[in-house]
C-alpha atoms as a PDB file:
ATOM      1  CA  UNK A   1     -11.861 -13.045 -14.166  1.00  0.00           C
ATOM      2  CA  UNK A   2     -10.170 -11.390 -11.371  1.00  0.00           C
ATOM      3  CA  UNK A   3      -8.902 -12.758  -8.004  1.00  0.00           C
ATOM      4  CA  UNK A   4     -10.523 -10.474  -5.912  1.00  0.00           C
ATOM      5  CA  UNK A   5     -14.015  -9.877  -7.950  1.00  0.00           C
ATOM      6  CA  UNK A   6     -14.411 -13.590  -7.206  1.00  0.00           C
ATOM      7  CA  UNK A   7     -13.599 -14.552  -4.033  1.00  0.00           C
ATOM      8  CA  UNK A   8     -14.700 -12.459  -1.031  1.00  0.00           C
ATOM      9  CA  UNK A   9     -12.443 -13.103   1.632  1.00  0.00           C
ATOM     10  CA  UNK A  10      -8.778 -11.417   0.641  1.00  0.00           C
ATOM     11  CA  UNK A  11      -7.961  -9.107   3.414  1.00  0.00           C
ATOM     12  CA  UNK A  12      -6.579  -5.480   2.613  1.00  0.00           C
ATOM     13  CA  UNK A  13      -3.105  -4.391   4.488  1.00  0.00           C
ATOM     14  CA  UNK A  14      -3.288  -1.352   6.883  1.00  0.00           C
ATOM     15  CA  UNK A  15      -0.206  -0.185   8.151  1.00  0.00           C
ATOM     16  CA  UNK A  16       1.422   2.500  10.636  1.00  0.00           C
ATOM     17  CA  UNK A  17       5.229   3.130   8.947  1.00  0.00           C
ATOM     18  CA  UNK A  18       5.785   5.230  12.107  1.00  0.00           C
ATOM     19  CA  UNK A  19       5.340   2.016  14.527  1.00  0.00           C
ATOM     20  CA  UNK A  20       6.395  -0.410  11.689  1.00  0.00           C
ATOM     21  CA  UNK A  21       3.142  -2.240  12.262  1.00  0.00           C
ATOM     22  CA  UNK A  22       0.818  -3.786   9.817  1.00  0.00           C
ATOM     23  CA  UNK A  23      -2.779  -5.995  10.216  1.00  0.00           C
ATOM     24  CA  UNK A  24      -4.540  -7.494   7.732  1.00  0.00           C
ATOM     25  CA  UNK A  25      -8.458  -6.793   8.161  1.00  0.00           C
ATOM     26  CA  UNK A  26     -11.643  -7.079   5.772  1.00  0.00           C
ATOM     27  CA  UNK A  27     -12.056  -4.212   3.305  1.00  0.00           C
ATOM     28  CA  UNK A  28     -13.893  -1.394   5.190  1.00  0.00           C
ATOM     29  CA  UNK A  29     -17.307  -0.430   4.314  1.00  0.00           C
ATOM     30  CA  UNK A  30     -18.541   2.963   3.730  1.00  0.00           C
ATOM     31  CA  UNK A  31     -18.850   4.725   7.065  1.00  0.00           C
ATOM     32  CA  UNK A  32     -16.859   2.160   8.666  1.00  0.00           C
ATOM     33  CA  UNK A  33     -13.919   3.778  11.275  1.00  0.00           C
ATOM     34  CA  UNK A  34     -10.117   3.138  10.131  1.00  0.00           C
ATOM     35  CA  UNK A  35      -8.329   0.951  12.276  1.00  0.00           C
ATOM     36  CA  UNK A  36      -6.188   2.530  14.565  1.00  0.00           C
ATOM     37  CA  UNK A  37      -2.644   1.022  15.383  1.00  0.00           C
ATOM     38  CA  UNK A  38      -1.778  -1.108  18.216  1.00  0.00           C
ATOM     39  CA  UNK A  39       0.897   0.953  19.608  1.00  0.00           C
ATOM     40  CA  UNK A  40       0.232   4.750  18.828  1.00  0.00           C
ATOM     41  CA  UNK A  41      -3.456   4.639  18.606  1.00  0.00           C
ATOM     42  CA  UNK A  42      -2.957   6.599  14.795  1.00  0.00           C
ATOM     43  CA  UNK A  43      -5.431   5.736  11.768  1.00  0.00           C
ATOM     44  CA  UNK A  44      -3.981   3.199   9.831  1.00  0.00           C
ATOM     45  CA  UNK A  45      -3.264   3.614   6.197  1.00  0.00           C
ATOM     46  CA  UNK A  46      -5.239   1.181   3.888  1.00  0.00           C
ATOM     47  CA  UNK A  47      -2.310   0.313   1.778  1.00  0.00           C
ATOM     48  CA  UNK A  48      -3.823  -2.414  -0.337  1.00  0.00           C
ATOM     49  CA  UNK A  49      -4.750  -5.985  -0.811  1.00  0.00           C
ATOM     50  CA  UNK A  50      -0.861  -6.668  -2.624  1.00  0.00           C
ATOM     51  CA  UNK A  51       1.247  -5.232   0.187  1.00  0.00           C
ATOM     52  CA  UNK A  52       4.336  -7.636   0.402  1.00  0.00           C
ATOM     53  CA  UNK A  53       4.795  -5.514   4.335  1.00  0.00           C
ATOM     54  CA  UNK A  54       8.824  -5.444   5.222  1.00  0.00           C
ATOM     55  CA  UNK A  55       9.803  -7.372   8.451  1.00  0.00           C
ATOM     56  CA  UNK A  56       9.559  -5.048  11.294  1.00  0.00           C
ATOM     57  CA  UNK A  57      13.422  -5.380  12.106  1.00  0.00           C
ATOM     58  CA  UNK A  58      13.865  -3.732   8.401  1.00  0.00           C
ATOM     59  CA  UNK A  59      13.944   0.083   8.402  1.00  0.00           C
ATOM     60  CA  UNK A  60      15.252   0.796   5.632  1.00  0.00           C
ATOM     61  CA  UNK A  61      12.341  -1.203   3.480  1.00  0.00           C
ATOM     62  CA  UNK A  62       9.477   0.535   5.988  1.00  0.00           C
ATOM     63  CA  UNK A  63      11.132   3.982   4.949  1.00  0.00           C
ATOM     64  CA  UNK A  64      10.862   2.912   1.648  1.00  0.00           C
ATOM     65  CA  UNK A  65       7.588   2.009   2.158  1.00  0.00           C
ATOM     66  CA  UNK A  66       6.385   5.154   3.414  1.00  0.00           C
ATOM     67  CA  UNK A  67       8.049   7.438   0.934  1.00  0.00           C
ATOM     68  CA  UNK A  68       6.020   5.421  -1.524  1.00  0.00           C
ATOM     69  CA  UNK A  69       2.946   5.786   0.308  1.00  0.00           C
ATOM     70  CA  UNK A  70       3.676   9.514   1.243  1.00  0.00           C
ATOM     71  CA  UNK A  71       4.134  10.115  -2.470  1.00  0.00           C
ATOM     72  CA  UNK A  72       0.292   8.758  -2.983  1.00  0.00           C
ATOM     73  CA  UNK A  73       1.141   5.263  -4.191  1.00  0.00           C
ATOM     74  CA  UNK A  74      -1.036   2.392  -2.978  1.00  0.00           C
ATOM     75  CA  UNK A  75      -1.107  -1.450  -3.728  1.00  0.00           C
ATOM     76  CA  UNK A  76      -4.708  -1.902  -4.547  1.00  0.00           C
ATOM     77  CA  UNK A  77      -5.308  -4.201  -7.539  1.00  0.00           C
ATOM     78  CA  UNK A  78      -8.044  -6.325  -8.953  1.00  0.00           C
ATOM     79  CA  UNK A  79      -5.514  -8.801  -8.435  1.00  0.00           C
ATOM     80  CA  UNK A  80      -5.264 -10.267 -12.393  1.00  0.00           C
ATOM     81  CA  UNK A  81      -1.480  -8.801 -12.037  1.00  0.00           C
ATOM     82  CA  UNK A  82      -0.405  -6.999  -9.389  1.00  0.00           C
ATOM     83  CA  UNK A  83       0.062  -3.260  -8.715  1.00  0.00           C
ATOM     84  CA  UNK A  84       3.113  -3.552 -11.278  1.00  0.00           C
ATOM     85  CA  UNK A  85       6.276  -1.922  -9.933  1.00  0.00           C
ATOM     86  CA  UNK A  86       7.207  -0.218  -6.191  1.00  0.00           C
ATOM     87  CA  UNK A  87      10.132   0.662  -4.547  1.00  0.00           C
ATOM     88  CA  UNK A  88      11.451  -1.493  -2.233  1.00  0.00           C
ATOM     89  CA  UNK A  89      14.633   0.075  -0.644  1.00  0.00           C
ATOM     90  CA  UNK A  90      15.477   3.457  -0.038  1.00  0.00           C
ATOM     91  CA  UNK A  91      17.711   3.919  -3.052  1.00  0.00           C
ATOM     92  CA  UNK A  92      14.885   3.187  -5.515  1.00  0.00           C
ATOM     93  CA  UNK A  93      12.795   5.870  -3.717  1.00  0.00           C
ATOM     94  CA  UNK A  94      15.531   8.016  -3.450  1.00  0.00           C
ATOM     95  CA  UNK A  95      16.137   7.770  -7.809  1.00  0.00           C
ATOM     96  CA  UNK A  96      12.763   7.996  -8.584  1.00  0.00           C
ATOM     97  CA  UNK A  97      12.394  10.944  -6.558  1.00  0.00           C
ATOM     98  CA  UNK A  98      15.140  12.289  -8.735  1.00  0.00           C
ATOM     99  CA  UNK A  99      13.993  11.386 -11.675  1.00  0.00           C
ATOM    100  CA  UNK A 100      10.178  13.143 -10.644  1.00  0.00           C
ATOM    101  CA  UNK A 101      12.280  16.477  -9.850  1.00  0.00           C
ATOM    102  CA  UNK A 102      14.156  15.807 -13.516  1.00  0.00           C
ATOM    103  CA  UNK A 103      11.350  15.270 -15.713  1.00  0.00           C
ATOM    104  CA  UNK A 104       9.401  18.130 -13.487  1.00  0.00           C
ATOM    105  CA  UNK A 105       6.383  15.123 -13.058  1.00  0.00           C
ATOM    106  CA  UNK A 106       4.447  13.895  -9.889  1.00  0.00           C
ATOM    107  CA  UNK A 107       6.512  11.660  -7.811  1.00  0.00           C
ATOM    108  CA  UNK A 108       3.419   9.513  -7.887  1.00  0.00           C
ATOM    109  CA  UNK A 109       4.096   9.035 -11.511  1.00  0.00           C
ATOM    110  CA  UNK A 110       8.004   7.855 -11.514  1.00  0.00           C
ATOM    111  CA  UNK A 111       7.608   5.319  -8.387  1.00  0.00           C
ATOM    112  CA  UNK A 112       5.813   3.095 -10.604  1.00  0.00           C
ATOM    113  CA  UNK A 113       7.977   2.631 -13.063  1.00  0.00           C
ATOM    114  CA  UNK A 114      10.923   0.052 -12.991  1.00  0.00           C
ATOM    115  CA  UNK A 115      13.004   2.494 -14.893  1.00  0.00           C
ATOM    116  CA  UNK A 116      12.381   5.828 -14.012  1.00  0.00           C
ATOM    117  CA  UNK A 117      13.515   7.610 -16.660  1.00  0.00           C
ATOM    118  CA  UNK A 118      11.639   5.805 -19.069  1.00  0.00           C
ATOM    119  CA  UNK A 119       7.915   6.437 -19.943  1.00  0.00           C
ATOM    120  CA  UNK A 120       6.054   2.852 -19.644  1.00  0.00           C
ATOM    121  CA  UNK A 121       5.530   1.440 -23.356  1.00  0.00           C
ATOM    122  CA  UNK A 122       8.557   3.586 -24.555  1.00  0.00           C
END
C-alpha cells in the first residue's frame, strides 16, 4: 500500500529557488490560492511531497534545484519508492542537459536518469 494513500497528514514542499526558501504546507485543494513566499511575495512552486530542500547557505544545490524544476521535473510520488533519480549539484544538471541536447530529447527526460546517456532498463 502506499505511504501517502494511507496516511493523510504528509505535507507537500513549496519552494521559491529565487529567495532560497521552502515551507512545508498541506496539499492544496482545488481552487485553493498557492502560497506565496515569505520574502518576495511570488507563488510558490509545489515541488513535491519527496523534496530533500538544500540548506539555504547552499547555492549551488538551490541552482541545481531549480534547473531541475525549470526543466519540468517535480518530486511527487505515491511514496512506495521515491521519485527515483534528481540532480543534486550543478554538474549533474549541467551533463544531463548535455546529454538532452545529444540525444535531441526533452531535458525533462535525461534529469531522471542516474546515467544520462543510458535509456532506463537498457
Amino acid at each position: 500500500m502506499c505511504r501517502y494513500g494511507m496516511y493523510g497528514p504528509y505535507k507537500t514542499h513549496y519552494v521559491c529557488p529565487p529567495c532560497r526558501w521552502a515551507v512545508k504546507r498541506q496539499p492544496r485543494r482545488d481552487g485553493e490560492a498557492v502560497p506565496k513566499c515569505a520574502l518576495c511575495l511570488r507563488p510558490m512552486i509545489d515541488a513535491g511531497r519527496d523534496l530533500a530542500v538544500p540548506r539555504r547557505t547552499d547555492k549551488a544545490g538551490w541552482r541545481a534545484l531549480a534547473a531541475v524544476l525549470e526543466s519540468g521535473v517535480y518530486f511527487h510520488s505515491c511514496g512506495c519508492g521515491g521519485p527515483g533519480f534528481r540532480p543534486r549539484t550543478p554538474a549533474q544538471v549541467r551533463e544531463r542537459r548535455a546529454a538532452a541536447d545529444r540525444l535531441g530529447v526533452p531535458p525533462a527526460r535525461t534529469m531522471v536518469r542516474p546515467e544520462p546517456y543510458e535509456e532506463p532498463g537498457t
